[in-house]
C-alpha atoms as a PDB file:
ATOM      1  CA  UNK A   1      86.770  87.199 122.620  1.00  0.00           C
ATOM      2  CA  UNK A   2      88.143  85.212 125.508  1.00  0.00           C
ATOM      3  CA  UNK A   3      87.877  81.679 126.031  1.00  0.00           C
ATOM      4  CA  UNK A   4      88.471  79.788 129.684  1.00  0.00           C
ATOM      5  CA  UNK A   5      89.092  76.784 130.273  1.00  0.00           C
ATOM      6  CA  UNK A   6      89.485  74.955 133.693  1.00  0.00           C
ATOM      7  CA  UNK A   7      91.092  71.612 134.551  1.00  0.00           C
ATOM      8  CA  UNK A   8      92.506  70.084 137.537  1.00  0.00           C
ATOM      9  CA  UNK A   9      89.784  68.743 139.470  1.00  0.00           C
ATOM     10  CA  UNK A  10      88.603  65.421 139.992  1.00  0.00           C
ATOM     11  CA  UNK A  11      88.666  63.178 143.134  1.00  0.00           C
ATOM     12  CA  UNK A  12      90.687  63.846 146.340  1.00  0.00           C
ATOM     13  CA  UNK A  13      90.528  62.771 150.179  1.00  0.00           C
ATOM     14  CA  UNK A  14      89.908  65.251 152.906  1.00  0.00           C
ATOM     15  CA  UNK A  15      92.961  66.656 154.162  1.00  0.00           C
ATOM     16  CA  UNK A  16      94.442  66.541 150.510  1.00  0.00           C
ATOM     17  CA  UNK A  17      95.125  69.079 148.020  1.00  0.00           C
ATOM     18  CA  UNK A  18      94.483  69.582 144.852  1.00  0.00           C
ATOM     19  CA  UNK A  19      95.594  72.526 142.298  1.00  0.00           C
ATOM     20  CA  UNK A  20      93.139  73.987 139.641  1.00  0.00           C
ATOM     21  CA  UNK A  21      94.236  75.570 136.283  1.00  0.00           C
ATOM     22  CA  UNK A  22      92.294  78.075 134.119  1.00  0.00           C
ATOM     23  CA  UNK A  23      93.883  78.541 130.438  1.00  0.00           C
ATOM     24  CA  UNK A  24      92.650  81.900 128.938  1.00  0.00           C
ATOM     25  CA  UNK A  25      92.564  81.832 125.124  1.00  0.00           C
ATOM     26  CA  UNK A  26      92.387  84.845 122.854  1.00  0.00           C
ATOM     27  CA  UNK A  27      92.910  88.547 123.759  1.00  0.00           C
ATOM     28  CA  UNK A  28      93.477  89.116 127.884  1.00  0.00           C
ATOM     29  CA  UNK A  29      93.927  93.080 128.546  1.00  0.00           C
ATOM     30  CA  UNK A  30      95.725  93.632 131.166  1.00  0.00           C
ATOM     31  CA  UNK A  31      93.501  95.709 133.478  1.00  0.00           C
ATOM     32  CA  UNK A  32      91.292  92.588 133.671  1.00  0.00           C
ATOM     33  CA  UNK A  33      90.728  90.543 136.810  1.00  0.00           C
ATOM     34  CA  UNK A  34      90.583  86.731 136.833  1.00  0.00           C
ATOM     35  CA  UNK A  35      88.676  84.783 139.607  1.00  0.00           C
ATOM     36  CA  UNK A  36      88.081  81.667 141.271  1.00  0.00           C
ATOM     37  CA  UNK A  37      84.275  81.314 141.859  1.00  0.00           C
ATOM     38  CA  UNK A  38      82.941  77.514 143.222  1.00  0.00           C
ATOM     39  CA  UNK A  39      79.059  76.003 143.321  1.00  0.00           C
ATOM     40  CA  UNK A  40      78.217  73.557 145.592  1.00  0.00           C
ATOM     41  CA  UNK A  41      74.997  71.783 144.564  1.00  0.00           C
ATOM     42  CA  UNK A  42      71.987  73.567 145.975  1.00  0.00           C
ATOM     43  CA  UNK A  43      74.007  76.346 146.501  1.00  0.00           C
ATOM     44  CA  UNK A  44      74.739  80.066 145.693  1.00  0.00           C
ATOM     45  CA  UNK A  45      77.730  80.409 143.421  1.00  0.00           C
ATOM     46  CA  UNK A  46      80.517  81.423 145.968  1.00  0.00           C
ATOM     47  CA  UNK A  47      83.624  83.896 144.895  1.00  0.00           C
ATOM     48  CA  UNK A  48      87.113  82.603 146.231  1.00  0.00           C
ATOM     49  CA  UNK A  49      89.595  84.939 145.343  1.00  0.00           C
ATOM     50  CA  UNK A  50      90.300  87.456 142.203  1.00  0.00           C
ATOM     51  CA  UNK A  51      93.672  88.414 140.825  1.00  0.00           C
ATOM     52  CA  UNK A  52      94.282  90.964 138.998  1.00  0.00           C
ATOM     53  CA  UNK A  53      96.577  89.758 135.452  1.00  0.00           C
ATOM     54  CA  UNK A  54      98.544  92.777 135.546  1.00  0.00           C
ATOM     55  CA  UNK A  55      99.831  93.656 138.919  1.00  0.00           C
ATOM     56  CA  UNK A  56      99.466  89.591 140.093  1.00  0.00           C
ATOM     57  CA  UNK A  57      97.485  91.295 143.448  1.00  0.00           C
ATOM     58  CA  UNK A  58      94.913  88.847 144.759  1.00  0.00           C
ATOM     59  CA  UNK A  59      91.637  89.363 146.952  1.00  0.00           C
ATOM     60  CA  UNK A  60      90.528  86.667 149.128  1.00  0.00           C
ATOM     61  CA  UNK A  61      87.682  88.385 150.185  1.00  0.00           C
ATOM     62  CA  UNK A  62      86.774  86.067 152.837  1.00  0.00           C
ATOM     63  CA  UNK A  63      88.310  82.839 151.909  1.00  0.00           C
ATOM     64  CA  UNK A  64      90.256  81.116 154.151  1.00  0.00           C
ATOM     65  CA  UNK A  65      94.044  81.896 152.658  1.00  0.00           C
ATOM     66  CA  UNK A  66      95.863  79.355 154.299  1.00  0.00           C
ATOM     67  CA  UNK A  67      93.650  76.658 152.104  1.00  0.00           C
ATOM     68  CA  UNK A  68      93.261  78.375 148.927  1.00  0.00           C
ATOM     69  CA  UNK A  69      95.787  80.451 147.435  1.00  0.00           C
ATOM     70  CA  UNK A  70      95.333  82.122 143.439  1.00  0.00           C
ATOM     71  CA  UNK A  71      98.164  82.730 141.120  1.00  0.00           C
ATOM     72  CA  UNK A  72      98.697  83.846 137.678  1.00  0.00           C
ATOM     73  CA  UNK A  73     101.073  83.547 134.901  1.00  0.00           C
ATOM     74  CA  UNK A  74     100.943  86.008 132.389  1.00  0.00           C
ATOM     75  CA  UNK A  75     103.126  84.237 129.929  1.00  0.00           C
ATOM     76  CA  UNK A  76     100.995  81.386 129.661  1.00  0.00           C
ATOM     77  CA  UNK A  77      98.293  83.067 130.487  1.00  0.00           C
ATOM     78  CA  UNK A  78      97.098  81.061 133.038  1.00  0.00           C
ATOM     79  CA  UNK A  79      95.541  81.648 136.610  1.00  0.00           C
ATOM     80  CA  UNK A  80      96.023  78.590 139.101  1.00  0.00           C
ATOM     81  CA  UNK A  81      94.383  77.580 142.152  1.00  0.00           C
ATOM     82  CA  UNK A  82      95.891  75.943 144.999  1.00  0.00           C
ATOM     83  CA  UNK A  83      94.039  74.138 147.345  1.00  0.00           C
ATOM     84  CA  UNK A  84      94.753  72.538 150.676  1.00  0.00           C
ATOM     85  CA  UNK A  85      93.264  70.414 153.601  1.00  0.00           C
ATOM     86  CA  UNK A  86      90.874  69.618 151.521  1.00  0.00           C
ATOM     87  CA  UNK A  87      87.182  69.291 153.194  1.00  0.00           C
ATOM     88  CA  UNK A  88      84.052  67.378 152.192  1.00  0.00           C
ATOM     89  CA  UNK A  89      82.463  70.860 151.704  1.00  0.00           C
ATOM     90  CA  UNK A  90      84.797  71.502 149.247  1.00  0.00           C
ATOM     91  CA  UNK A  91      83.041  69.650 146.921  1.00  0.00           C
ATOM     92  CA  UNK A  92      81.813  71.595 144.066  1.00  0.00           C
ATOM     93  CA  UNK A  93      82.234  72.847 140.671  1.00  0.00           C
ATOM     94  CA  UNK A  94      84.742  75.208 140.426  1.00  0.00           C
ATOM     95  CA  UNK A  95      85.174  77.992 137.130  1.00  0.00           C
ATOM     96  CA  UNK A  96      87.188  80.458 136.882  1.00  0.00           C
ATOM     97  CA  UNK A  97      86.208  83.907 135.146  1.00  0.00           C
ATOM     98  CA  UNK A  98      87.060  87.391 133.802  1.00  0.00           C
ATOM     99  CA  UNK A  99      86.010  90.929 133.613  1.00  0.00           C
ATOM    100  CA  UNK A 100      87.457  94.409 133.066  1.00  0.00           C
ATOM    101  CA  UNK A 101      88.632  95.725 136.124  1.00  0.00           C
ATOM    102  CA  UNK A 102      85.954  98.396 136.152  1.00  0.00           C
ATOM    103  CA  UNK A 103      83.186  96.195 135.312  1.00  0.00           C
ATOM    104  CA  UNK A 104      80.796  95.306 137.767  1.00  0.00           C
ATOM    105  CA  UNK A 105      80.048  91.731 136.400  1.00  0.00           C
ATOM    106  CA  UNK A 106      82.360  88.558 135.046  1.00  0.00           C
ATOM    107  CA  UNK A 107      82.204  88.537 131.745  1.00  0.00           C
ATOM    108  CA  UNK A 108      83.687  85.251 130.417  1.00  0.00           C
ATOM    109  CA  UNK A 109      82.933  82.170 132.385  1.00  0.00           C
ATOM    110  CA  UNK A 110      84.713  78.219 131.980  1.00  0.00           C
ATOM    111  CA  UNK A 111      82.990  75.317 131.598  1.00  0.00           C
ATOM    112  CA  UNK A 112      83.564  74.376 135.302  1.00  0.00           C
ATOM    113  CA  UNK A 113      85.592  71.506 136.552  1.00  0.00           C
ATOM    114  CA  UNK A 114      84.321  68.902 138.787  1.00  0.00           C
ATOM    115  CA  UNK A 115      86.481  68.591 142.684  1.00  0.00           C
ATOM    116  CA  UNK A 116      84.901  66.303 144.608  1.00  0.00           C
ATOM    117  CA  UNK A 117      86.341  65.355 148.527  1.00  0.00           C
ATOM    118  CA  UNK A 118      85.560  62.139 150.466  1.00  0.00           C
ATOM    119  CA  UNK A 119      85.876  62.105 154.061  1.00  0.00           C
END
């Protein structure tokens, strides 16, 4: 059983930055994949970036990389996420999440932290 828990968030201005941590108690194999996934209200949950805990590789699928850059540390098993020039449209709940590599869906899930950017 895995347990995630996000924090971080909270106000910021646009153009600012803010970094995101996800603490992953209890067992974390190491051909899992951690991600960053973000819902704006009335929106589709959106999937930033994955990294995989072993081998540290990311995915940013099609997030811009130059504002939002994933990281891991496997010692204290947690999975950060950097973000920069803020924009209003950042705002959003943000949770990070799990799953075995091969798996097709993300298994364990946060709570979600709050980010919120004023123009």
């Amino acid at each position: 059983q895995v347990q995630l828990a996000e924090s971080g968030g909270g106000l910021a201005q646009a153009r600012g930055s803010l970094r995101l941590s996800c603490a992953a108690h209890g067992q974390t194999a190491s051909l899992k994949l951690m991600a960053w996934v973000r819902q704006a209200p009335g929106k589709d949950r959106e999937l930033l970036a994955t990294i995989a805990w072993s081998s540290g590789n990311a995915d940013y699928r099609n997030t811009d990389k130059t504002r939002f850059i994933i990281s891991r540390d496997n010692a204290k098993k947690t999975v950060s996420l950097k973000m920069y020039n803020l924009r209003p449209e950042d705002t959003a709940i943000y949770y990070c999440a799990e799953r075995l590599v091969h798996d097709s869906s993300w298994v364990y899930w946060g709570q979600g932290t709050q980010v919120t950017v004023s123009s």
